[in-house]
Structures are given as structure tokens and as C-alpha cells.
Protein backbone atom coordinates (compact mmCIF):
# COMPACT_ATOMS: atom_id res chain seq x y z
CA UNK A 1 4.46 8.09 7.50
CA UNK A 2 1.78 7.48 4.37
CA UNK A 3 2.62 5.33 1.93
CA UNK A 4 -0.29 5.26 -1.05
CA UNK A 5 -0.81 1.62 -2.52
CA UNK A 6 0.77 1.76 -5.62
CA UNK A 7 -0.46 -2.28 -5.96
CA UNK A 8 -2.46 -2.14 -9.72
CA UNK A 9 -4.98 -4.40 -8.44
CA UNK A 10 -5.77 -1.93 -5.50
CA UNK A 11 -9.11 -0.67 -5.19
CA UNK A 12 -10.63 -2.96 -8.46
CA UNK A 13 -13.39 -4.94 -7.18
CA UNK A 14 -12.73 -8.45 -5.84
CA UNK A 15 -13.13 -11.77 -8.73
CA UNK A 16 -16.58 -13.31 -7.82
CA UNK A 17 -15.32 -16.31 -5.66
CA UNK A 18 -13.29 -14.06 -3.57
CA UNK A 19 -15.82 -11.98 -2.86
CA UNK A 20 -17.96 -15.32 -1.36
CA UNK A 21 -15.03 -15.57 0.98
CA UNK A 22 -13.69 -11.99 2.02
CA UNK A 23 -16.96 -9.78 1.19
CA UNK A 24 -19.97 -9.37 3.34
CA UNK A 25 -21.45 -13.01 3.09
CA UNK A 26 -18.20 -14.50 4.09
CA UNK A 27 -18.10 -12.62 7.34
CA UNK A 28 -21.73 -13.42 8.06
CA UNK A 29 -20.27 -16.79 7.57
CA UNK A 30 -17.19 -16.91 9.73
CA UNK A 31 -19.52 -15.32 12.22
CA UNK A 32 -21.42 -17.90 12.59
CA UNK A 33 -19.22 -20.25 12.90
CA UNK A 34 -17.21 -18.54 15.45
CA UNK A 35 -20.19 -17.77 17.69
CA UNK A 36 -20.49 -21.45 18.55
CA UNK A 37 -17.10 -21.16 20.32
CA UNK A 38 -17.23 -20.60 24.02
CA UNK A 39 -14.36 -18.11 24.22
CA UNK A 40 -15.50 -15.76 21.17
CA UNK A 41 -16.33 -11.91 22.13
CA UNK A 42 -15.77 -8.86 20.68
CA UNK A 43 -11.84 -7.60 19.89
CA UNK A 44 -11.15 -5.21 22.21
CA UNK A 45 -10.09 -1.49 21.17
CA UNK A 46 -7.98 0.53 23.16
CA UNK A 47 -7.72 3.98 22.25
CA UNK A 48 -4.14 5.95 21.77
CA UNK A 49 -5.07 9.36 22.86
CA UNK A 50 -1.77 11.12 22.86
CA UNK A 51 -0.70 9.46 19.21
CA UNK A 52 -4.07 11.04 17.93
CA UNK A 53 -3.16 14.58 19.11
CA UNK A 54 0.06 14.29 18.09
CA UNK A 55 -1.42 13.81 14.42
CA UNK A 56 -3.79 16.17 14.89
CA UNK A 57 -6.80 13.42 14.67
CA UNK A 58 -9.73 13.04 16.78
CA UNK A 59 -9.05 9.41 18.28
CA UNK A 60 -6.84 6.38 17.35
CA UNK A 61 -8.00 2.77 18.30
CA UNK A 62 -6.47 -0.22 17.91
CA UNK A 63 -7.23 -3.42 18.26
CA UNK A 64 -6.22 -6.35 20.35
CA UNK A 65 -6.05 -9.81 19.28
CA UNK A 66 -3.87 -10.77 21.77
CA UNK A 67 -6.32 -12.58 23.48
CA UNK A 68 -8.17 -13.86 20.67
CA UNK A 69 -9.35 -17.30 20.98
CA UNK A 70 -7.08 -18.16 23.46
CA UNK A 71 -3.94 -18.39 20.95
CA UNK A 72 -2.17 -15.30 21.89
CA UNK A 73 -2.39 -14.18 17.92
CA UNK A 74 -4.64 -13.84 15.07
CA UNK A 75 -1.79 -15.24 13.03
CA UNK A 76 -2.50 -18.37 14.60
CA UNK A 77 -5.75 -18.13 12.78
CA UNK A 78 -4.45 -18.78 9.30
């Protein structure tokens, strides 16, 4: 199923000081900060093969946070 954002604000650009935190700069940031953590690495994808063909697309991946930090969610991460 597709559901198009029907949100007004969706697709306007972000206000200036939450840009700092969820644009480009902020995830240099939280990169950095992260990388001084022992147990950081890459998400993992796993890809969904038979979901793809069954939409007709070339691949699906998703990704696992499961393992993320060691806290069994990304929810945990605020």
C-alpha cells in the first residue's frame, strides 16, 4: 500500500536550527560522536528478494538495528 504525505509541512525546507540538528552537519556530528564508541559499525542491510519481485522492483533492503549499540532498538536511542 502507498499512502502520499498529505502533512502541509511535507517537503518545505527545514527552519534553520533544525537543519543544524537533522541536516548534513548534524550527522557529521552524531558521527563523530558515535565513532568513539567501541561497539559502533555500520547497520546492517539484508535484502528481501522475493518482496522485491513480488512488486516488480529491482531489490528491497532493510535495515537492522536490532543490534545497534548493544540495546536491542534504535528506540532506545531517543
Amino acid at each position: 500500500m502507498f499512502l502520499l504525505n498529505r502533512n502541509a509541512s511535507h517537503r518545505r525546507p527545514l527552519d534553520p536550527i533544525d537543519a543544524e540538528t537533522l541536516g548534513v552537519a548534524g550527522a557529521d556530528t552524531v558521527e563523530r560522536f558515535l565513532s568513539h564508541r567501541d561497539n559502533h559499525r555500520m547497520t546492517p542491510l539484508h535484502a528481501l528478494p522475493a518482496l522485491a519481485s513480488e512488486f516488480g522492483l529491482g531489490a528491497i533492503h532493510i535495515k537492522d538495528e536490532g543490534f545497534r549499540l548493544g540495546l536491542g532498538s534504535f528506540k532506545a536511542l531517543g
